[in-house]
Protein backbone atom coordinates (compact mmCIF):
# COMPACT_ATOMS: atom_id res chain seq x y z
CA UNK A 1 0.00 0.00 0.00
CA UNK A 2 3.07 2.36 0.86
CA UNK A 3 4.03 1.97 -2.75
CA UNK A 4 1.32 2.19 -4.31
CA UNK A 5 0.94 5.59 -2.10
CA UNK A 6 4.30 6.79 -2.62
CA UNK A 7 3.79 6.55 -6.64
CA UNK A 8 0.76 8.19 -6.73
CA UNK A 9 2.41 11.13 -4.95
CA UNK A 10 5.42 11.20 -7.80
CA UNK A 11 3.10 10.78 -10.69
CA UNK A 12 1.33 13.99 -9.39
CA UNK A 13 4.59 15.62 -8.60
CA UNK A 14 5.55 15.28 -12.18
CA UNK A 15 2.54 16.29 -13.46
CA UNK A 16 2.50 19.60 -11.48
CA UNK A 17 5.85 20.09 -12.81
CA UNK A 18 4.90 19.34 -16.37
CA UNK A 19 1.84 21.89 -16.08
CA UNK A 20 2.10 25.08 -17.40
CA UNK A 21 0.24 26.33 -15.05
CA UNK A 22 2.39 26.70 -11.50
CA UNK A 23 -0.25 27.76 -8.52
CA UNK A 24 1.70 29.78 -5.79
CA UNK A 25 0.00 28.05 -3.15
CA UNK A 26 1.40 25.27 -4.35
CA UNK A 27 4.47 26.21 -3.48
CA UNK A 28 4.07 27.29 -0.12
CA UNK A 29 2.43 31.23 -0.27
CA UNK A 30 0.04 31.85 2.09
CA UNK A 31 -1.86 34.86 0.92
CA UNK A 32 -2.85 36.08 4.68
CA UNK A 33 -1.15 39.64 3.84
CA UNK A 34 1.39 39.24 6.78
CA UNK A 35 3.69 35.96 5.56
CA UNK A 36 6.32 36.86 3.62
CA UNK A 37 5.74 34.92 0.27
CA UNK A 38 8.46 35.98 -1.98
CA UNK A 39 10.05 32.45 -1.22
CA UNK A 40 7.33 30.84 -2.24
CA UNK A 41 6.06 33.05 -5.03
CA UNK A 42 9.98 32.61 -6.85
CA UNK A 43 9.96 28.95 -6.50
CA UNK A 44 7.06 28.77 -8.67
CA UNK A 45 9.06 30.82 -10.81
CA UNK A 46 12.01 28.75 -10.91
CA UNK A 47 10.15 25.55 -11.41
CA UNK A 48 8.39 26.70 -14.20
CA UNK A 49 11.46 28.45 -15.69
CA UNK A 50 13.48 25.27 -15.41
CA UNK A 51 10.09 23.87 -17.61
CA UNK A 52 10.96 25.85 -19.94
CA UNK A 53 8.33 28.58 -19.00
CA UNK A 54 5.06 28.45 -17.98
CA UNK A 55 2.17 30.57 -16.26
CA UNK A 56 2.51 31.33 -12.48
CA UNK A 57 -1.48 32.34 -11.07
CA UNK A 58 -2.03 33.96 -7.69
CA UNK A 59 -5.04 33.07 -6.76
CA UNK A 60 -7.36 35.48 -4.41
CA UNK A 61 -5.57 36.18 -1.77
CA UNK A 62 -2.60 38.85 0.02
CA UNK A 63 0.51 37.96 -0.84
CA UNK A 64 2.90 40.13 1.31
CA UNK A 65 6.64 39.73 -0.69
CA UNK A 66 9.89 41.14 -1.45
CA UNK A 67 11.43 40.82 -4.50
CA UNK A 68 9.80 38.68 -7.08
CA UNK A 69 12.88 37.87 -9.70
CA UNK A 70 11.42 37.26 -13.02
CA UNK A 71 12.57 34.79 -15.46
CA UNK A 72 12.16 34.17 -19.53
CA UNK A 73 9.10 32.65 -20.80
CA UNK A 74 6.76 33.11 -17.65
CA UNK A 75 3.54 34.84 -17.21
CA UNK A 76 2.67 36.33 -13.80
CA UNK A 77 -1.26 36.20 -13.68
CA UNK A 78 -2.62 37.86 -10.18
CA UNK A 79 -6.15 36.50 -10.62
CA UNK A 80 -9.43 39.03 -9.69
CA UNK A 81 -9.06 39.28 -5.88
CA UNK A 82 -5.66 38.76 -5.68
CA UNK A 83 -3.22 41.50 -4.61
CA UNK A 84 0.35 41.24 -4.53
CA UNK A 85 1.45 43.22 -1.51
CA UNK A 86 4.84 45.17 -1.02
CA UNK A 87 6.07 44.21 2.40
CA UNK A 88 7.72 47.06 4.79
CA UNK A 89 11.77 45.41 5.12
CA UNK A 90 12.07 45.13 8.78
CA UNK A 91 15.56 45.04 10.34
CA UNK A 92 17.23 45.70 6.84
CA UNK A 93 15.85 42.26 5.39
CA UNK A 94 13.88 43.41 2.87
CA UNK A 95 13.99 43.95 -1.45
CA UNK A 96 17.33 42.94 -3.37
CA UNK A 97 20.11 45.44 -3.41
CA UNK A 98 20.59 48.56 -6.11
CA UNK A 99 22.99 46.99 -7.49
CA UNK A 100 26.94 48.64 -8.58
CA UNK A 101 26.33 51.17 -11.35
CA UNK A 102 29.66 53.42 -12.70
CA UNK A 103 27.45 55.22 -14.64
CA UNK A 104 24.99 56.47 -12.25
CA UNK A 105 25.50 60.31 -11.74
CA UNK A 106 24.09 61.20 -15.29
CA UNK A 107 20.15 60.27 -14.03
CA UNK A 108 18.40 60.01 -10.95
CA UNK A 109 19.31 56.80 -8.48
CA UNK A 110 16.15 55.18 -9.67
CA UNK A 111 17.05 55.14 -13.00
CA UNK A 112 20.24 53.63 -12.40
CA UNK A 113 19.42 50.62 -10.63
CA UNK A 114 17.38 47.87 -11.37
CA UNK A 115 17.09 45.23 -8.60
CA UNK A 116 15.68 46.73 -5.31
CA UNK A 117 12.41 46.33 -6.94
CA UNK A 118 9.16 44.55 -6.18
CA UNK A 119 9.37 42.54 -9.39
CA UNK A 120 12.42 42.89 -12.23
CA UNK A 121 13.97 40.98 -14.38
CA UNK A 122 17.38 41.67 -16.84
CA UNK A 123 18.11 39.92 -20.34
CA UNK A 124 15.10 37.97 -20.44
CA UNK A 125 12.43 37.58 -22.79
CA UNK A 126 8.82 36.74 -23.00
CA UNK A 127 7.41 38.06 -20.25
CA UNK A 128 3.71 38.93 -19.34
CA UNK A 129 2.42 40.59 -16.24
CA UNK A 130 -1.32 40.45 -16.68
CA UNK A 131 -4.24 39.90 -14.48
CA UNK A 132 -7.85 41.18 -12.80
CA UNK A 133 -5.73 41.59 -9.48
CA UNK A 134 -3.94 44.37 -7.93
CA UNK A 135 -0.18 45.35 -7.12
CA UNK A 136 0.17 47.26 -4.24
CA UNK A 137 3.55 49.21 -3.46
CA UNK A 138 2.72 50.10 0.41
CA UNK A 139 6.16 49.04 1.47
CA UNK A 140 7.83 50.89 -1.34
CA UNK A 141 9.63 53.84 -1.15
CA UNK A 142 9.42 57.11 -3.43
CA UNK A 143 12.36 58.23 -2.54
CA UNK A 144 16.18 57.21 -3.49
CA UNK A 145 16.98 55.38 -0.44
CA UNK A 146 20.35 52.95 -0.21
CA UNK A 147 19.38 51.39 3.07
CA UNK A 148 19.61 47.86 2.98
CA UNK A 149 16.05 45.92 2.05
CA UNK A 150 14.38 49.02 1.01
CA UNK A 151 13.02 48.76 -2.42
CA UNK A 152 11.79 52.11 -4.82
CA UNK A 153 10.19 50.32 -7.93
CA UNK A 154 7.20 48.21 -8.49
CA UNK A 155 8.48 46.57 -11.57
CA UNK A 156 11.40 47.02 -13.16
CA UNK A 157 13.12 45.61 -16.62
CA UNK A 158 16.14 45.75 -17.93
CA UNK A 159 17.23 44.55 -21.87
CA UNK A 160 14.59 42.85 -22.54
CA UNK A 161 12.65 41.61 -25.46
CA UNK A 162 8.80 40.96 -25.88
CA UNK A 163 7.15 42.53 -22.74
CA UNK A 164 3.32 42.70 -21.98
CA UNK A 165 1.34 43.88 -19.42
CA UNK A 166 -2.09 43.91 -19.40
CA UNK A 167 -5.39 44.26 -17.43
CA UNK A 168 -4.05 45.30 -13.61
CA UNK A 169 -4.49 47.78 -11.15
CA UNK A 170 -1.76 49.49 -9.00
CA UNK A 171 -1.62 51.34 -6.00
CA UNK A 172 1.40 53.70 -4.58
CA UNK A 173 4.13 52.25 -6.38
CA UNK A 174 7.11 53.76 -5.09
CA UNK A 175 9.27 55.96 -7.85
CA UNK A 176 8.06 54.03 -10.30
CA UNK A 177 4.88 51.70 -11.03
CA UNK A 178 7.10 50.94 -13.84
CA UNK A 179 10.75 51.71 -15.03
CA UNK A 180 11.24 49.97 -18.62
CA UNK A 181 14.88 50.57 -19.72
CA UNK A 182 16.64 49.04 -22.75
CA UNK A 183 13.24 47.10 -23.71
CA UNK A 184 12.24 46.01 -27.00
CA UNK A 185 8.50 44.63 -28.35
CA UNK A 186 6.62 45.58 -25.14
CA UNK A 187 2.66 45.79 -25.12
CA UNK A 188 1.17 47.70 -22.04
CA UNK A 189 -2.47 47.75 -21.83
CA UNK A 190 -5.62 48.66 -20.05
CA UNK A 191 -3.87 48.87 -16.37
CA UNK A 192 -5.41 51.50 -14.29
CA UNK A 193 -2.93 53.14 -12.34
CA UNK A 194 -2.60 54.96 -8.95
CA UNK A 195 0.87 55.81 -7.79
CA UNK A 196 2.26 58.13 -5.58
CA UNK A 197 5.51 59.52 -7.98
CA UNK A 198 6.16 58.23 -11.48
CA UNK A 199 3.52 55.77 -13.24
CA UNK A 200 5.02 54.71 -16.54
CA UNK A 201 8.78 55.29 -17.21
CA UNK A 202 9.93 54.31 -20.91
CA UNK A 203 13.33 54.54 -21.19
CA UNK A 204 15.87 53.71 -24.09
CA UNK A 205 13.07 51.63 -25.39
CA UNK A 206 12.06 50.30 -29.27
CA UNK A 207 8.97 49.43 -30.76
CA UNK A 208 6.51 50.46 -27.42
CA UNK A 209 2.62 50.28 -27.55
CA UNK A 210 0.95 51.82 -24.55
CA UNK A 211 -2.77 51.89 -25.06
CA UNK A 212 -6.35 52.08 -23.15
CA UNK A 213 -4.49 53.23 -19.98
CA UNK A 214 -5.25 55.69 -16.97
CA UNK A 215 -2.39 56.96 -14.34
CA UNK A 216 -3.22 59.09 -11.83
CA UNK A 217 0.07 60.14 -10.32
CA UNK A 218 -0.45 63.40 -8.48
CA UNK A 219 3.09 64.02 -7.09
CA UNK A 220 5.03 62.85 -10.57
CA UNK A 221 4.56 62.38 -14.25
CA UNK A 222 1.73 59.82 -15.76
CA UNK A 223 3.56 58.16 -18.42
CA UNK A 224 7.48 59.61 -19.72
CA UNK A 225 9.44 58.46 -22.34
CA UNK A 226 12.98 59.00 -21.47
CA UNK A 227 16.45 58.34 -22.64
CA UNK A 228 19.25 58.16 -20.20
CA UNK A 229 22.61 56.62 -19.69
CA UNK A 230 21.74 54.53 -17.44
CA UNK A 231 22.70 51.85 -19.20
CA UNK A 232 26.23 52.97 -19.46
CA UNK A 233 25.50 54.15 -23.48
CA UNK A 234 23.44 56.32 -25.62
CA UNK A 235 20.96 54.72 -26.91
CA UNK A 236 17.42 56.37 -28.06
CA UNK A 237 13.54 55.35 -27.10
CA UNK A 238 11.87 55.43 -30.85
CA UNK A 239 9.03 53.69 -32.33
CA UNK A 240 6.41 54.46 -29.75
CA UNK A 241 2.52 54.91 -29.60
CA UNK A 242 0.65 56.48 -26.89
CA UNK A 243 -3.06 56.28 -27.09
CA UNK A 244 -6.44 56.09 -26.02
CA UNK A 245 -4.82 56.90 -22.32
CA UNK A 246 -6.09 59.29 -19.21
CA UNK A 247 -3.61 61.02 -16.75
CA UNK A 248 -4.25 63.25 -14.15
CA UNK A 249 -3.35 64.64 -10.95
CA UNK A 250 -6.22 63.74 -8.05
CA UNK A 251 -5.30 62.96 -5.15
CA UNK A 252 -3.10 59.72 -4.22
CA UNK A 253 -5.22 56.81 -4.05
CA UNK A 254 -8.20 58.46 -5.05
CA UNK A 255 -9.05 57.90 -8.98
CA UNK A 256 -9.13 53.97 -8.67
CA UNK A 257 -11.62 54.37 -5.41
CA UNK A 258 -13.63 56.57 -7.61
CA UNK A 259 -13.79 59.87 -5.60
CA UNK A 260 -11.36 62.10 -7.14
CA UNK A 261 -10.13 64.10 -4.87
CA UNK A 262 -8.83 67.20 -4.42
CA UNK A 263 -7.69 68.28 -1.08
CA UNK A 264 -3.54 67.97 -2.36
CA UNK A 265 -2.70 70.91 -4.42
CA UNK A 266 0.86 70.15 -4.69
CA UNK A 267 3.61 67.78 -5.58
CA UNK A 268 6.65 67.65 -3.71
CA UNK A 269 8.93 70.05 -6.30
CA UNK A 270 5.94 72.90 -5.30
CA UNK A 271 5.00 73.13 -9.00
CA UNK A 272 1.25 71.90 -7.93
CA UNK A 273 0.16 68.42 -9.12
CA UNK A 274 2.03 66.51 -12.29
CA UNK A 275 0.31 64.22 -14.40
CA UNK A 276 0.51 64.61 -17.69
CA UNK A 277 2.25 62.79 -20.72
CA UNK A 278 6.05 63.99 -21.41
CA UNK A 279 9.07 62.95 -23.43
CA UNK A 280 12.22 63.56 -21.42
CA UNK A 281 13.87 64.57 -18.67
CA UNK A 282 16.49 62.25 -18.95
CA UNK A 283 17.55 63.24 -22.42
CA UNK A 284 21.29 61.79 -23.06
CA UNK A 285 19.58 59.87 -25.73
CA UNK A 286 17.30 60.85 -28.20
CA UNK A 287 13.51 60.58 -29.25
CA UNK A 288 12.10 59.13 -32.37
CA UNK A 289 9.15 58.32 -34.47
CA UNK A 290 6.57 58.95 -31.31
CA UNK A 291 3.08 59.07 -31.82
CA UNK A 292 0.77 60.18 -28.90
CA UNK A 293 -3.20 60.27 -29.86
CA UNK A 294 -6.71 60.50 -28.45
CA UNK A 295 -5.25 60.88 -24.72
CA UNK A 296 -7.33 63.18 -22.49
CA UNK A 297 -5.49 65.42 -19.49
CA UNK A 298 -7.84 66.30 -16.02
CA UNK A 299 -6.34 68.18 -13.14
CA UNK A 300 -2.62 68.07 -14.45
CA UNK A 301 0.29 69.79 -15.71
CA UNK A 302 0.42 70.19 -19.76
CA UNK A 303 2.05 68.39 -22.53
CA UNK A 304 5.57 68.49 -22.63
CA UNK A 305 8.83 67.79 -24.95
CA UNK A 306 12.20 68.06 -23.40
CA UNK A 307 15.74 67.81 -24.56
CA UNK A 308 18.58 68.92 -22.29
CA UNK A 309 21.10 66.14 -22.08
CA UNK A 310 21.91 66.38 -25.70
CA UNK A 311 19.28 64.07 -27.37
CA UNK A 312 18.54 64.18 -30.61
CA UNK A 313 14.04 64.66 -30.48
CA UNK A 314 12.75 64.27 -33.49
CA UNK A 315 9.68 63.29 -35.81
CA UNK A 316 7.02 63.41 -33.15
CA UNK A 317 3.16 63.30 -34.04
CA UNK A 318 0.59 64.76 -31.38
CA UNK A 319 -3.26 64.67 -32.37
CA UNK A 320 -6.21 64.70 -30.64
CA UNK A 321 -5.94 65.80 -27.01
CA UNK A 322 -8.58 67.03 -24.57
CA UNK A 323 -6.99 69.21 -21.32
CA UNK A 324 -9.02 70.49 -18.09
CA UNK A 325 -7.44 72.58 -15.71
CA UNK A 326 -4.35 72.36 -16.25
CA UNK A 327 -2.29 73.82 -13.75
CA UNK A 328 1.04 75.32 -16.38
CA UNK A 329 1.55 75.36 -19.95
CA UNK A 330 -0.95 73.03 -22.03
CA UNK A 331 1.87 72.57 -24.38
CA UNK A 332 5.73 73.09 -23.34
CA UNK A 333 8.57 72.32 -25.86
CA UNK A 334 12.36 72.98 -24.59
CA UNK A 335 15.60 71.98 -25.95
CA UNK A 336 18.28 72.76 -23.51
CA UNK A 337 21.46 72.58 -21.88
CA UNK A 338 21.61 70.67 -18.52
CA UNK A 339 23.85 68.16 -20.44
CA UNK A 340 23.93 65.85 -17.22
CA UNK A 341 25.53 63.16 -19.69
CA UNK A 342 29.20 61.98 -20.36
CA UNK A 343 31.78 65.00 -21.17
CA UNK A 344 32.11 66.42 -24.29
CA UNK A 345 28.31 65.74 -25.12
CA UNK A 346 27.12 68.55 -27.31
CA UNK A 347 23.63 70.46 -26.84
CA UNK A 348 20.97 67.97 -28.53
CA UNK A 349 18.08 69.17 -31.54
CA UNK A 350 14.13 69.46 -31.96
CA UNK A 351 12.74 69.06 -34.91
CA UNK A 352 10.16 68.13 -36.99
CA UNK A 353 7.01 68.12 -34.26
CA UNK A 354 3.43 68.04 -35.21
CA UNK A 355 0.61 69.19 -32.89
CA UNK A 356 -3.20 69.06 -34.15
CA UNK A 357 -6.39 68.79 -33.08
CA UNK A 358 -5.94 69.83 -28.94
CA UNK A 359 -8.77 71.15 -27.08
CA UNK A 360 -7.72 73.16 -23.40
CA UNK A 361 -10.35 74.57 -20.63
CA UNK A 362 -9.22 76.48 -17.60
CA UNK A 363 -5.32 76.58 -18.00
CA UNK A 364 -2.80 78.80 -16.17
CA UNK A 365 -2.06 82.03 -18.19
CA UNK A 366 1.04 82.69 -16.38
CA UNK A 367 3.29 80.59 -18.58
CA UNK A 368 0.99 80.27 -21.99
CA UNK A 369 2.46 77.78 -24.42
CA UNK A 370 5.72 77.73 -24.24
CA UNK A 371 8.57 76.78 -27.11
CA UNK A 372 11.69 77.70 -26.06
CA UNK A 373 15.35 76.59 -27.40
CA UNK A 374 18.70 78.15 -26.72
CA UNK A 375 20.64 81.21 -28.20
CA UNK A 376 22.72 79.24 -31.45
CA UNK A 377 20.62 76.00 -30.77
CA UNK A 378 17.06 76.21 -32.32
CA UNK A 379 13.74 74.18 -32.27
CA UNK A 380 12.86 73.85 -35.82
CA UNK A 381 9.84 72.96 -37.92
CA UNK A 382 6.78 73.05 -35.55
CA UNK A 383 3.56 73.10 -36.89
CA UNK A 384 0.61 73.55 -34.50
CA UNK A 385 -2.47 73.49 -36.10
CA UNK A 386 -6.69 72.84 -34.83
CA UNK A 387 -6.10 74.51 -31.10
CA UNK A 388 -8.72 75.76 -28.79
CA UNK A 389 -7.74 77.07 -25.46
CA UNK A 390 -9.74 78.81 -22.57
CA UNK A 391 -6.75 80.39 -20.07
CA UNK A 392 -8.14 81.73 -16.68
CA UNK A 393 -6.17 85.47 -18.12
CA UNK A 394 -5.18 87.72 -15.14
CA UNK A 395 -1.80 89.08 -16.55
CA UNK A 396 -0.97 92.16 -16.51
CA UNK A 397 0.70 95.42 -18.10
CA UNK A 398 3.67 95.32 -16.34
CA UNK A 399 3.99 91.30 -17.46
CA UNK A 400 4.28 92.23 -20.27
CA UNK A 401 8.17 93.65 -19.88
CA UNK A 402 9.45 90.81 -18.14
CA UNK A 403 12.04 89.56 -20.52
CA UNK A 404 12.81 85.31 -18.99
CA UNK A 405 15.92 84.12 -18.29
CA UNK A 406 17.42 81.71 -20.83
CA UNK A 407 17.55 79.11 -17.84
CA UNK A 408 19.37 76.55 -19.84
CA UNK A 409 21.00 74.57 -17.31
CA UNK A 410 18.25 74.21 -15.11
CA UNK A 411 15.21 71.19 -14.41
CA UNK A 412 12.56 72.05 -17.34
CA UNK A 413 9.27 72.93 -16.06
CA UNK A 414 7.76 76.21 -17.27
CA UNK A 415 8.55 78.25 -14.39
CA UNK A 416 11.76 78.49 -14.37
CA UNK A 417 11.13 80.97 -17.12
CA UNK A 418 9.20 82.72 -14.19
CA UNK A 419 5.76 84.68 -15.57
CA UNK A 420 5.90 85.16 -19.61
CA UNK A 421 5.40 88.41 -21.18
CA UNK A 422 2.74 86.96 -23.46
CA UNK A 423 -1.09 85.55 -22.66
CA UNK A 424 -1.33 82.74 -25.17
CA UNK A 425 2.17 81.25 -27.01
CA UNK A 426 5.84 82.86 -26.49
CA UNK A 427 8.31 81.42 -28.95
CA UNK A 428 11.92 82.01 -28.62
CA UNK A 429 15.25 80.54 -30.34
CA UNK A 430 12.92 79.07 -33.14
CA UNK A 431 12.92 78.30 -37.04
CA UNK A 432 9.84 77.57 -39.42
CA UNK A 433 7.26 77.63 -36.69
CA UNK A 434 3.81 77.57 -38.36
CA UNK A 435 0.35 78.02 -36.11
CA UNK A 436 -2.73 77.88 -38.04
CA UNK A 437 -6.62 77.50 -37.23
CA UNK A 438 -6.38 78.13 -33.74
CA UNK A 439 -8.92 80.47 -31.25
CA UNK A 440 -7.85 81.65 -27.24
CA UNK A 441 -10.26 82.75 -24.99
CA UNK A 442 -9.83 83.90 -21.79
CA UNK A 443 -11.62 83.83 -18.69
CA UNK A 444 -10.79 87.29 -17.29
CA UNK A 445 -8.52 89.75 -19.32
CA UNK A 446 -5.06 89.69 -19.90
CA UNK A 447 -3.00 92.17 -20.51
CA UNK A 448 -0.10 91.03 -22.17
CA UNK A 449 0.11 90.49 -25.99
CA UNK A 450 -1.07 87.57 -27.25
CA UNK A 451 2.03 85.77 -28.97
CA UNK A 452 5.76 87.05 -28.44
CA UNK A 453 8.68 86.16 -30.94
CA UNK A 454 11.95 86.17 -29.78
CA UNK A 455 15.26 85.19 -32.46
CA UNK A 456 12.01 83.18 -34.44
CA UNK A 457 13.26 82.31 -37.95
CA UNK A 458 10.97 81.60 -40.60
CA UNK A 459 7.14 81.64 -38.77
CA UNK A 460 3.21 81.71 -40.05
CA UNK A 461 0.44 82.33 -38.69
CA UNK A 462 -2.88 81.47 -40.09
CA UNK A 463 -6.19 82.17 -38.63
CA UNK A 464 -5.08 82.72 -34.93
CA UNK A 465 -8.09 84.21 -33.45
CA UNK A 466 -7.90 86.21 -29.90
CA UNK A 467 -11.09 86.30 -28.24
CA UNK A 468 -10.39 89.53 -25.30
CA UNK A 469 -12.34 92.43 -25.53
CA UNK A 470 -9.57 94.37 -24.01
CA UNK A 471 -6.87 93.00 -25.86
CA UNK A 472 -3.84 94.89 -26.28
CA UNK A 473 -1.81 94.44 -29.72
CA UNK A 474 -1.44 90.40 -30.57
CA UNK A 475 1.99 90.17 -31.99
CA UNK A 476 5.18 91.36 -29.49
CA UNK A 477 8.33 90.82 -32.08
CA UNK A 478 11.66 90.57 -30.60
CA UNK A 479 14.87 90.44 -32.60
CA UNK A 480 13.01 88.01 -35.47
CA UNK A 481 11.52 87.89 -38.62
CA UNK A 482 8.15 89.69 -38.91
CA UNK A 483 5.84 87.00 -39.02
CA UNK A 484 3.98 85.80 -42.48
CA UNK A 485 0.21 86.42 -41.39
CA UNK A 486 -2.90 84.93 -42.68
CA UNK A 487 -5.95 85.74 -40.72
């Protein structure tokens, strides 16, 4: 009978081994929210890796864990119910290490490591992160802490190749909810997203689809393409779509329990809340064939391209955005000169950018839309056609001398231009601009012309309408060619 019992037992062994599907409660998680199951939960892993790949499901449940290591060919699948549940480290056990980077003072410490992260995985392939359930970062930090068994990332990947996630929600996720670098083929789809600093970080990667998404991340940006040199070369993020996606800036927590709220008026750099959809800061590598479309902006900063690290940013399609109070410039293009990348790097280039079809209610007037390159360094061909925007107004005559500081080594955000001396676009260091079929209203008056050129090469203007019954003259001209106007 013993024998008889004791083959039984290996045939099922086997065939538990043979399955693709690999239960974590099978292999000793507990899902009560207070056992650590990261032991557990990367057994399952390593069984079904050693497979040959395979499906790991977490069933409803808590799993309280560390960090998950992800192999090739395995699918992480946190079932409806199911949330997988960053642990606080006690006693400096805790998340795997940042690991040794040399090249890590050209981007922020997040950025540069990879590891001390509630799930990552380097050089692997075929991975999928799907599933009804929920990742929660509580243990996470936002910050760039290098105390042992403190993590900063809810998943993290490094070079690698074919990369989907799909369906989830997640909650305070620690720097990032997700820091891509040096990723090629990746899908991400449909995952709500609640986060208390960064939500979707794309960095140095190829051939990107983000669709049907919505970040609410209050204290940081929604979803960011960057390129840094984090992995220790230049290399660019290109071939990306962004569509059908929300962002915002509610308060933490508060978009995926439905009550959108508003009682936090500021992130942490006192700039009042983020959002929004950008491409940079990081900038030591460049931007490529992007394509952003039919994405709608609530309670958040504005659109934004960036270039200061000497990227090349280039070829970039905008269409069809909504905006609703948005709290600085509903469209922000800079090309500048922090040039936090390895010496001798020269100043990068803009180029080639097309913005149509935007709609903006109840924006901040102080900064307008801003497009703003260096002295000898240019943002070229612009076209921004199909715009509608509704400032609060407010500025006044004596705005309009201010003359902003070029600023080029600093952090881009609109302020550090300080208050513009123009209500609805200031341009400066720019060639073959072109704004056509666009109308600015303005919820009190403003008394600062409309659109100031300053060094603009080359620009045209066609059917800009000013809605202000008090409007003072629309064109300030500054050291440029007189613009070719249509009305």
């Amino acid at each position: 009978m013993k024998k008889y019992i004791v083959l039984i037992l290996s045939l099922v062994a086997l065939q538990l081994q043979a399955s693709p599907f690999y239960n974590v409660k099978d292999y000793g998680a507990k899902g009560d929210g207070k056992t650590i199951d990261s032991p557990a939960i990367n057994k399952a892993i390593e069984t079904a890796a050693q497979s040959g790949g395979g499906t790991v499901i977490f069933p409803a449940g808590t799993y309280a864990s560390y960090s998950v290591r992800l192999k090739s060919n395995i699918t992480l699948q946190i079932e409806a119910g199911a949330t997988l549940l960053a642990a606080y480290p006690e006693n400096g056990i805790g998340y795997d290490a940042a690991e040794p980077n040399d090249f890590n003072k050209f981007q922020d410490f997040g950025h540069s490591h990879w590891q001390n992260s509630l799930i990552w995985g380097e050089n692997l392939e075929n991975i999928t992160i799907c599933g009804q359930g929920l990742i929660n970062g509580y243990g996470l930090t936002r910050g760039e802490s290098r105390l042992p068994g403190v993590g900063n990332k809810a998943v993290s990947l490094k070079l690698c190749r074919n990369v989907v996630m799909r369906d989830l929600k997640m909650l305070n996720c620690g720097h990032f909810a997700l820091l891509a670098t040096g990723v090629d083929n990746m899908t991400i789809d449909n995952l709500l997203i609640d986060t208390n600093r960064d939500g979707l970080d794309i960095d140095c990667c190829r051939n990107v689809r983000v669709s049907n998404c919505s970040v609410n991340s209050p204290w940081d940006d929604a979803i960011v393409l960057k390129a840094s040199y984090g992995l220790g070369f230049f290399r660019d993020t290109e071939n990306v779509t962004i569509t059908n996606c929300y962002v915002s800036g509610y308060d933490r927590g508060s978009v995926l329990n439905g009550t959108f709220q508003r009682d936090e008026p500021q992130a942490p750099d006192q700039g009042l809340v983020t959002g929004r959809i950008k491409c940079g800061t990081e900038s030591s590598g460049g931007f490529r064939n992007i394509a952003i479309s039919n994405c709608v902006f609530e309670r958040c900063r504005g659109f934004a391209l960036e270039t200061v690290d000497g990227g090349v940013l280039e070829d970039i399609v905008v269409s069809n955005l909504t905006m609703r109070d948005i709290v600085n410039s509903p469209i922000f293009l800079r090309l500048g000169a922090r040039l936090r990348s390895p010496e001798g790097t020269p100043v990068g280039r803009m180029k080639r950018i097309t913005i149509d079809n935007v709609n903006v209610y109840n924006a901040d007037s102080r900064y307008g839309c801003l497009i703003s390159g260096l002295p000898g360094h240019y943002i070229e061909d612009v076209k921004l056609s199909n715009i509608r925007i509704l400032y609060k107004g407010g500025g006044t005559a004596e705005q309009a001398k201010l003359t902003p500081p070029e600023s080029e080594k600093l952090y881009p955000e609109p302020w550090m231009f300080g208050i513009i001396p123009s209500s609805s676009f200031y341009i400066r260091h720019a060639k073959n601009i072109e704004v056509k079929d666009v109308e600015v209203s303005f919820m009190q008056p403003d008394y600062r012309p409309s659109i100031q050129l300053d060094d603009v090469k080359g620009s045209r203007f066609n059917n800009v309408r000013i809605n202000q019954p008090e409007a003072p003259k629309k064109f300030a001209v500054i050291n440029s060619d007189e613009p070719a106007i249509r009305n």
